[in-house]
Protein backbone atom coordinates (compact mmCIF):
# COMPACT_ATOMS: atom_id res chain seq x y z
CA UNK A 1 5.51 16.47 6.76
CA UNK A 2 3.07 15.71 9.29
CA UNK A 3 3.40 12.53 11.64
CA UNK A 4 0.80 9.66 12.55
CA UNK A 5 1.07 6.72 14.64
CA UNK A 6 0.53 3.28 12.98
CA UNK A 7 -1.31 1.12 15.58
CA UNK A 8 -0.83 0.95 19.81
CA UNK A 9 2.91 -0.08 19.14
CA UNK A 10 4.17 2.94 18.97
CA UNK A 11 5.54 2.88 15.21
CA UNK A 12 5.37 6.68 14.15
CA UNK A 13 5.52 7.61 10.53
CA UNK A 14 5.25 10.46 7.91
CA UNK A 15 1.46 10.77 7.29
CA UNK A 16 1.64 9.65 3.48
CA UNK A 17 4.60 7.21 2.85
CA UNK A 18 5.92 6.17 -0.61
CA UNK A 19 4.56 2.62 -2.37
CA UNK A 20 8.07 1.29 -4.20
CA UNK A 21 7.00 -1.27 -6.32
CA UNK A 22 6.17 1.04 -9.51
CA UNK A 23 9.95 1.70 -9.62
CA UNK A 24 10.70 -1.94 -10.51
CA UNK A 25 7.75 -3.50 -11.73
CA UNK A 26 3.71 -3.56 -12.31
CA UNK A 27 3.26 -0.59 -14.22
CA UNK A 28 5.40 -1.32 -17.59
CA UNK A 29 8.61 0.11 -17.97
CA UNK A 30 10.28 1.02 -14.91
CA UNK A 31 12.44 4.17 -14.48
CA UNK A 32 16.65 3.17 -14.57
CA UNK A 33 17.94 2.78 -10.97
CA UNK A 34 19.29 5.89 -10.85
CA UNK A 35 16.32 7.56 -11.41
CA UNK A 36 14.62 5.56 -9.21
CA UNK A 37 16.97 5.78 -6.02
CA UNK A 38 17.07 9.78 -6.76
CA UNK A 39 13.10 9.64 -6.10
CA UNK A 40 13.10 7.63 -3.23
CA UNK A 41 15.84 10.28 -1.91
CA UNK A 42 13.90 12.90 -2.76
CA UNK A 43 11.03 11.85 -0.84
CA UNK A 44 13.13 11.40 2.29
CA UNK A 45 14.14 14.69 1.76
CA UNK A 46 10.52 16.05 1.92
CA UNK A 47 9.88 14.02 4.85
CA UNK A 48 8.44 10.81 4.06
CA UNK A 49 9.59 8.14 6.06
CA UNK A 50 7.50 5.29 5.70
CA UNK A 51 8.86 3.40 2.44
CA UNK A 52 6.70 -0.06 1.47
CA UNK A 53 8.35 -2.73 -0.51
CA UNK A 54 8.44 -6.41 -0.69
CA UNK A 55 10.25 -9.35 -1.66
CA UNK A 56 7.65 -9.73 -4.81
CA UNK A 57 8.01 -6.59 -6.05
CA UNK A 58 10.49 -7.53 -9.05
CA UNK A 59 11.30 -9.67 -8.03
CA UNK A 60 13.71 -8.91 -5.69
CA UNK A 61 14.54 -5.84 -7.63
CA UNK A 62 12.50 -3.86 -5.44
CA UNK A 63 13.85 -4.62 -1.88
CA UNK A 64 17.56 -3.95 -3.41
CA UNK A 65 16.62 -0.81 -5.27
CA UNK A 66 15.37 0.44 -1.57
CA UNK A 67 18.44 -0.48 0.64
CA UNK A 68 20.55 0.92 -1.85
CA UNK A 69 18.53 4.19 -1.71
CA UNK A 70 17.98 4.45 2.03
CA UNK A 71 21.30 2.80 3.16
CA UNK A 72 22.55 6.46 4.17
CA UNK A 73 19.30 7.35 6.18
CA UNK A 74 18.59 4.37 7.34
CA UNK A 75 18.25 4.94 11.07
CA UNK A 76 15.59 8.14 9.80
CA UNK A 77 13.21 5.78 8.16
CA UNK A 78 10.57 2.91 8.54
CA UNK A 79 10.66 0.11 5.53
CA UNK A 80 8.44 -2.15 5.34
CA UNK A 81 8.33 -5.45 3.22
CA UNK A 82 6.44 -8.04 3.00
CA UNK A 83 6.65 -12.22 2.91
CA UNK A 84 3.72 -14.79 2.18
CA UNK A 85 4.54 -15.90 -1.38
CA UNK A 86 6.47 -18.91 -3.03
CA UNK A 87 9.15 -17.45 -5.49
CA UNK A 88 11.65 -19.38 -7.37
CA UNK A 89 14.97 -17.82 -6.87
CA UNK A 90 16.01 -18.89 -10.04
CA UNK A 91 13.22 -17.18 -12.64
CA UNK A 92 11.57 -15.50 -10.38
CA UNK A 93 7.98 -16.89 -10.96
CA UNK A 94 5.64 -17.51 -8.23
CA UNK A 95 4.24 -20.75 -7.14
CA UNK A 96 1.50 -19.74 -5.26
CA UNK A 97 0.83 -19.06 -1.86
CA UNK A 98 3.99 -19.92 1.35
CA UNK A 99 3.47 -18.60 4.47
CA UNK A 100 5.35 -21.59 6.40
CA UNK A 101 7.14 -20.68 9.28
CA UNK A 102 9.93 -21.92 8.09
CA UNK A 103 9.60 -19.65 5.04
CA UNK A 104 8.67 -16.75 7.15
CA UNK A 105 12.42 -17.74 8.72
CA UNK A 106 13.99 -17.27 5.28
CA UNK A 107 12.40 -14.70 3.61
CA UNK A 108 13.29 -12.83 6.46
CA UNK A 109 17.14 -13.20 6.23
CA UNK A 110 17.07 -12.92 2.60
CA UNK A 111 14.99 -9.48 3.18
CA UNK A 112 17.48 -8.00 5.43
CA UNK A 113 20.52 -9.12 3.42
CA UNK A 114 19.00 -7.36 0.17
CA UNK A 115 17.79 -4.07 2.33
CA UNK A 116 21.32 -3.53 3.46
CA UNK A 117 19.72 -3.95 7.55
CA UNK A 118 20.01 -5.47 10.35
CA UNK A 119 15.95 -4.95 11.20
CA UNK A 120 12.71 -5.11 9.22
CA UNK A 121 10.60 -2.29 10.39
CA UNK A 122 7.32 -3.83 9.66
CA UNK A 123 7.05 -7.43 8.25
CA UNK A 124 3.75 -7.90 6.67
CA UNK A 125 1.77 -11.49 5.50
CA UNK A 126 1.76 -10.19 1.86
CA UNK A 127 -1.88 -12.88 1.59
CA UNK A 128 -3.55 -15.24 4.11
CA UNK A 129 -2.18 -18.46 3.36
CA UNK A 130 -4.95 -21.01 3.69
CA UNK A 131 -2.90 -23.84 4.74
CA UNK A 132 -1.23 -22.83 7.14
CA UNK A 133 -2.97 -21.29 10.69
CA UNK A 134 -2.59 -17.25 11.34
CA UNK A 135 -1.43 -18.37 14.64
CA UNK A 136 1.76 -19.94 13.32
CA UNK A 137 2.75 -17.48 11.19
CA UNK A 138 1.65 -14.71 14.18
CA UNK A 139 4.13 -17.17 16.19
CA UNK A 140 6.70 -17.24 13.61
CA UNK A 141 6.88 -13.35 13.34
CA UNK A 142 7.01 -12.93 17.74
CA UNK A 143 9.70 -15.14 17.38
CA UNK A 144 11.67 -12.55 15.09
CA UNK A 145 10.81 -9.62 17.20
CA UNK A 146 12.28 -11.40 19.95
CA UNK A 147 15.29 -12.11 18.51
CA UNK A 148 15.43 -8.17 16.64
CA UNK A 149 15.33 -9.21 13.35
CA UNK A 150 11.57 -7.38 13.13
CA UNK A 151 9.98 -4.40 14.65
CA UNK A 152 6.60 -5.11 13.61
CA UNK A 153 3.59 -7.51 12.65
CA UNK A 154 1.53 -6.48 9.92
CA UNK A 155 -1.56 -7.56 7.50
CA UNK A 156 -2.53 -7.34 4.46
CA UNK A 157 -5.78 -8.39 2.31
CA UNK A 158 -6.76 -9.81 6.16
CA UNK A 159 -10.24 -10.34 6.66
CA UNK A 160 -11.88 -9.66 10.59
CA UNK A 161 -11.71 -13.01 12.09
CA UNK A 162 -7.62 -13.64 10.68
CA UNK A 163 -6.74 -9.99 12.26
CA UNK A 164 -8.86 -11.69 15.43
CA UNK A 165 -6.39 -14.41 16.00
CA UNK A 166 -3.41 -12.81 14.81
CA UNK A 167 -3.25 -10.21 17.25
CA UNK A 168 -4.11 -12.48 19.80
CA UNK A 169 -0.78 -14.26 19.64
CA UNK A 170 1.78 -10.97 18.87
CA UNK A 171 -0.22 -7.54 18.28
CA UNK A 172 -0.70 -6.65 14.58
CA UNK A 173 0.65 -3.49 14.39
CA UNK A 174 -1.03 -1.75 10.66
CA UNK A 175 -2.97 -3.48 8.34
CA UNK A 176 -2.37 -2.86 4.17
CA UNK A 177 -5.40 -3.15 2.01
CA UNK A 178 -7.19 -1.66 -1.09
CA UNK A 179 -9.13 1.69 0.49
CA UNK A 180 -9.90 4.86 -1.48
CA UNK A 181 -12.60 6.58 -3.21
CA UNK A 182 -13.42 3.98 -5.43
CA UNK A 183 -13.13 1.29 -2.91
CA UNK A 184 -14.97 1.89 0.05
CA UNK A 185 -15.15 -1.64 1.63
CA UNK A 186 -13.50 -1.84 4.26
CA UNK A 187 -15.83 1.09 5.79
CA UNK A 188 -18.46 -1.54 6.35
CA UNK A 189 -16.78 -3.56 8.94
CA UNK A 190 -12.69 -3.40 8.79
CA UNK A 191 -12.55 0.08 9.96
CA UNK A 192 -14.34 -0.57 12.94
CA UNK A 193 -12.48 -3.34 14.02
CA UNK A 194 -8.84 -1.74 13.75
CA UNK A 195 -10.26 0.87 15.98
CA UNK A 196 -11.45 -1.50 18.41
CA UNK A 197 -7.73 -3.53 18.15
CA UNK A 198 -5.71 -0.40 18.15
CA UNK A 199 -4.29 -1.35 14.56
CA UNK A 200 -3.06 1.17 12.19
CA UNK A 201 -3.97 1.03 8.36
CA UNK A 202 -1.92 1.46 5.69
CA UNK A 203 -4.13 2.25 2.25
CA UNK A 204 -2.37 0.89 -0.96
CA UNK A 205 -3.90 2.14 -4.21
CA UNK A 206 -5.17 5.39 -3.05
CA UNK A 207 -5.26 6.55 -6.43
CA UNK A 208 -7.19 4.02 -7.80
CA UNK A 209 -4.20 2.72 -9.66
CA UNK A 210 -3.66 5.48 -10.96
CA UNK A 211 -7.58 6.36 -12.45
CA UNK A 212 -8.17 8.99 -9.72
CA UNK A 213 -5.55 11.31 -11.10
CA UNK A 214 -7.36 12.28 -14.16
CA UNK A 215 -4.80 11.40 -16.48
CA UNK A 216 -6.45 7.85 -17.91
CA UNK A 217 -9.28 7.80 -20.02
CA UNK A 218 -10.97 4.89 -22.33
CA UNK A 219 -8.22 5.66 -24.36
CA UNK A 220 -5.10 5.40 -22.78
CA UNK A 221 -2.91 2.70 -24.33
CA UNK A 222 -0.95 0.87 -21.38
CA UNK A 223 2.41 -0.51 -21.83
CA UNK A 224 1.99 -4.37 -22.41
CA UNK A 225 3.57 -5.14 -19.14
CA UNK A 226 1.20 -3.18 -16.76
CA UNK A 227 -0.88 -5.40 -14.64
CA UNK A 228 -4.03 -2.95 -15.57
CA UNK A 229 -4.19 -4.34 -18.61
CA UNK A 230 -5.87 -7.10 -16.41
CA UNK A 231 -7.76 -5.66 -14.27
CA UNK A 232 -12.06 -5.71 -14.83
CA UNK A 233 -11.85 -2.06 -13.76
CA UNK A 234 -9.33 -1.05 -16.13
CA UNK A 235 -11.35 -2.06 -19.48
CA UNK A 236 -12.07 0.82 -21.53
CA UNK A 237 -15.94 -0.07 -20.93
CA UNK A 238 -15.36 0.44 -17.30
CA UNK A 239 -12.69 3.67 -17.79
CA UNK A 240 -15.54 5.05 -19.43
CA UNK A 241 -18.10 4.39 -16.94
CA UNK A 242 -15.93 5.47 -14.43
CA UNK A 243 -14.94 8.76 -15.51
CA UNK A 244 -17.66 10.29 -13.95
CA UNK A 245 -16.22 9.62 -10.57
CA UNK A 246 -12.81 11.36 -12.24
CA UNK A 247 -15.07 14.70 -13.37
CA UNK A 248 -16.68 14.52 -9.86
CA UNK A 249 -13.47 14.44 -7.99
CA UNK A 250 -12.44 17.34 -10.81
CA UNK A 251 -14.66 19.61 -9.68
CA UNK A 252 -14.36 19.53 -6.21
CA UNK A 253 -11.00 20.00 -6.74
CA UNK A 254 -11.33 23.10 -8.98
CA UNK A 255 -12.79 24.26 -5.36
CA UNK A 256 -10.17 23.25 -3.89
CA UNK A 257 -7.80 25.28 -5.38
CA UNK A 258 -6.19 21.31 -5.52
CA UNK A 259 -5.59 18.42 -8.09
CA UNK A 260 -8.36 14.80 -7.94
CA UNK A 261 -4.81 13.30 -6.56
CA UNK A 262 -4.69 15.72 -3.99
CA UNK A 263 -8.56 15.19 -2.86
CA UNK A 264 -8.24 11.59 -3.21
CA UNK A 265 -5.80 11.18 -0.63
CA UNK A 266 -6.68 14.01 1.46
CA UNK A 267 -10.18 12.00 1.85
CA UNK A 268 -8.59 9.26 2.97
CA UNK A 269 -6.27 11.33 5.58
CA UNK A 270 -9.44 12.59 6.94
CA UNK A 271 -11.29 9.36 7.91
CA UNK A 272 -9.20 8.62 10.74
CA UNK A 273 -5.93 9.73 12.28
CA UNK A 274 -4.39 6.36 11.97
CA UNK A 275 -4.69 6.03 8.67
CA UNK A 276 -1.11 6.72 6.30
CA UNK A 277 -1.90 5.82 2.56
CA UNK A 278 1.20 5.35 0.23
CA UNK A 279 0.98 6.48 -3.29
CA UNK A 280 3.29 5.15 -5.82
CA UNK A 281 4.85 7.41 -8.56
CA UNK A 282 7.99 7.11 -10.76
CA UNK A 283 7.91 10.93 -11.64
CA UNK A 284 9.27 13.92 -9.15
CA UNK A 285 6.33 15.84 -10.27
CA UNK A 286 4.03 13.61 -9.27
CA UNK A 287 5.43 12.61 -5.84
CA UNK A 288 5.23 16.45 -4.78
CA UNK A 289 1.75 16.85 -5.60
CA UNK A 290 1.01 13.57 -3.59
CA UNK A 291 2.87 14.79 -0.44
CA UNK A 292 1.28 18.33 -0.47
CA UNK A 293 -2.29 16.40 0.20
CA UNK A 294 -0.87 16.48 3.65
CA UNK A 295 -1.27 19.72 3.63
CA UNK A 296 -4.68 20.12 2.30
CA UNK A 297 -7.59 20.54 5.08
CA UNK A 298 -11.15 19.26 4.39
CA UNK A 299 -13.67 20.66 6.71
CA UNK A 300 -16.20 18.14 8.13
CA UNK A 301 -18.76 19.60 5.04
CA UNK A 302 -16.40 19.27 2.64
CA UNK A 303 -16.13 15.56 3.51
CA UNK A 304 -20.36 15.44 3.59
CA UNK A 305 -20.38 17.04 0.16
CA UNK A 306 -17.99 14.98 -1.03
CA UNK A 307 -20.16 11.73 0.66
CA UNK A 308 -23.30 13.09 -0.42
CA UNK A 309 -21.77 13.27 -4.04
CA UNK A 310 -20.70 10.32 -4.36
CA UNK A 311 -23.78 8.49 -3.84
CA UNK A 312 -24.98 8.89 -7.10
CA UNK A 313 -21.62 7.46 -8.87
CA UNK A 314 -21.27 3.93 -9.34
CA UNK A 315 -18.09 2.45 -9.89
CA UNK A 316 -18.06 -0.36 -12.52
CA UNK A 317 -15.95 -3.74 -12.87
CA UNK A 318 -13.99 -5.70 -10.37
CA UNK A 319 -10.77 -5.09 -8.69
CA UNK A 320 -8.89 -8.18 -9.52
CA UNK A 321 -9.21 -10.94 -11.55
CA UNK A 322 -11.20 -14.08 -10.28
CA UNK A 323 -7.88 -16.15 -8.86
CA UNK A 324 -6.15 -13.07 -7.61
CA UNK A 325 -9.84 -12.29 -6.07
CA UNK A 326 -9.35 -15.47 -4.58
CA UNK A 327 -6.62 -14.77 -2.26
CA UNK A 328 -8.42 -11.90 -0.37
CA UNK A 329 -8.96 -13.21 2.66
CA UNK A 330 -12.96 -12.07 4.18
């Protein structure tokens, strides 16, 4: 597996890592944990080293599934979680946005205590918490690198001016947000400004939740627990309209010699050098066709075909619902 550098900080990682929180919740019925921990092994053993996680994800479930798995590699690997929400420990429901320093404070101990570590690699703001200035929470996070609890500041959902004044008080080190062929946003102004900050970015969804693969149509059923069933984008009106993006990518993959997966995140490795997406899978199969994108080259006219292509798809309905829209910070 090829390497990339996440940011000025010097935080190197595999160039696709592995998004965890399929294996304990969002997409239905997660896989046992012994499934689970042998995928997350597995993809250690091909090379990934960038795992993603966070206290959320489960809840809990997620951040103890992963220090169980990596607890024998653990000096090999990067995990990353994240904090920013307000859980209650007890049933596990959030109560909106927390992102107190205070919080920050105890999140982190209870992250480290359920990742078996005595370090958090990267420690992202899961979302921009309104109430409470970047600058504090940028504060709160320096103050755990200095005392070697954290590694690294990261972002996620930031807008320009919060990345601003976060990395003015301890550098940001990667920023997490939606990015892939059916999101294109943050081309218009985010990319630029990482480049200009030295940040790294870390692409969640690459696969479009899962759309890009090919294998969802307007007729896929979901399991009653996965979030799609939610999502604007995910109605069978808009899988329908969308599935012309899905034959597009199809053919350019027939091409290829490659699957849509493997072109969707291939795309992505090619727009800059410090960008690392992180697929999510909870099937073996599908994790080794995600890491041998790496491996797949697209020439600069592949990448102006693929452009030029693409202009004449539109992709219908929204990525999240109005109050999780909300908490995208612009």
């Amino acid at each position: 597996m090829q390497k990339r550098m996440l940011g000025n900080g010097g935080l190197e990682v595999s160039a696709i890592g592995l998004g965890c929180m399929g294996l304990s919740s969002g997409y239905g019925q997660a896989p046992g944990r012994p499934e689970a921990i042998a995928l997350i092994r597995s993809a250690v053993e091909r090379g990934v080293t960038l795992f993603d996680t966070a206290e959320v994800y489960g809840p809990f479930l997620n951040e103890e599934l992963l220090g169980e798995a990596l607890a024998p590699v653990r000096d090999e690997v990067v995990i990353a979680t994240k904090f920013g929400f307000d859980i209650d420990p007890r049933t596990g429901l959030q109560r909106g946005l927390n992102s107190r320093p205070d919080h920050i404070r105890q999140v982190a101990e209870a992250s480290l205590g359920r990742l078996k570590t005595g370090v958090i690699d990267l420690f992202y703001q899961h979302r921009v918490d309104p109430d409470v200035p970047i600058e504090d929470v940028a504060g709160a996070v320096k103050d755990l690198i200095r005392q070697g609890k954290v590694r690294h500041f990261g972002l996620s959902e930031a807008g320009e001016r919060t990345i601003r004044r976060a990395h003015a008080v301890q550098p940001v080190t990667a920023l997490q947000s939606e990015y892939s062929l059916w999101w294109r946003e943050p081309e218009e102004n985010l990319l630029a400004v990482l480049a200009e900050l030295g940040i790294g970015f870390v692409p969640f969804s690459p696969l479009g939740r899962g759309f890009l693969t090919g294998t969802i149509d307007e007729n896929t059923i979901f399991d009653s627990r996965d979030f799609r069933n939610n999502v604007p984008r995910f109605t069978p009106q808009a899988r329908k309209a969308n599935h012309a993006l899905v034959e597009l990518l199809g053919r350019i993959a027939a091409r290829k010699h490659a699957t849509p997966a493997q072109i969707a995140i291939a795309w992505l490795l090619a727009q800059r050098p410090w960008i690392v997406p992180i697929p999510g899978t909870t099937k073996p199969s599908r994790l080794a066709e995600n890491l041998d994108a790496a491996a797949l080259a697209l020439s600069a006219d592949d990448l102006l075909d693929i452009d030029a292509a693409l202009g004449g798809v539109s992709v219908h309905g929204d990525r999240y619902l109005p109050h999780l829209a909300a908490m995208v910070d612009r």
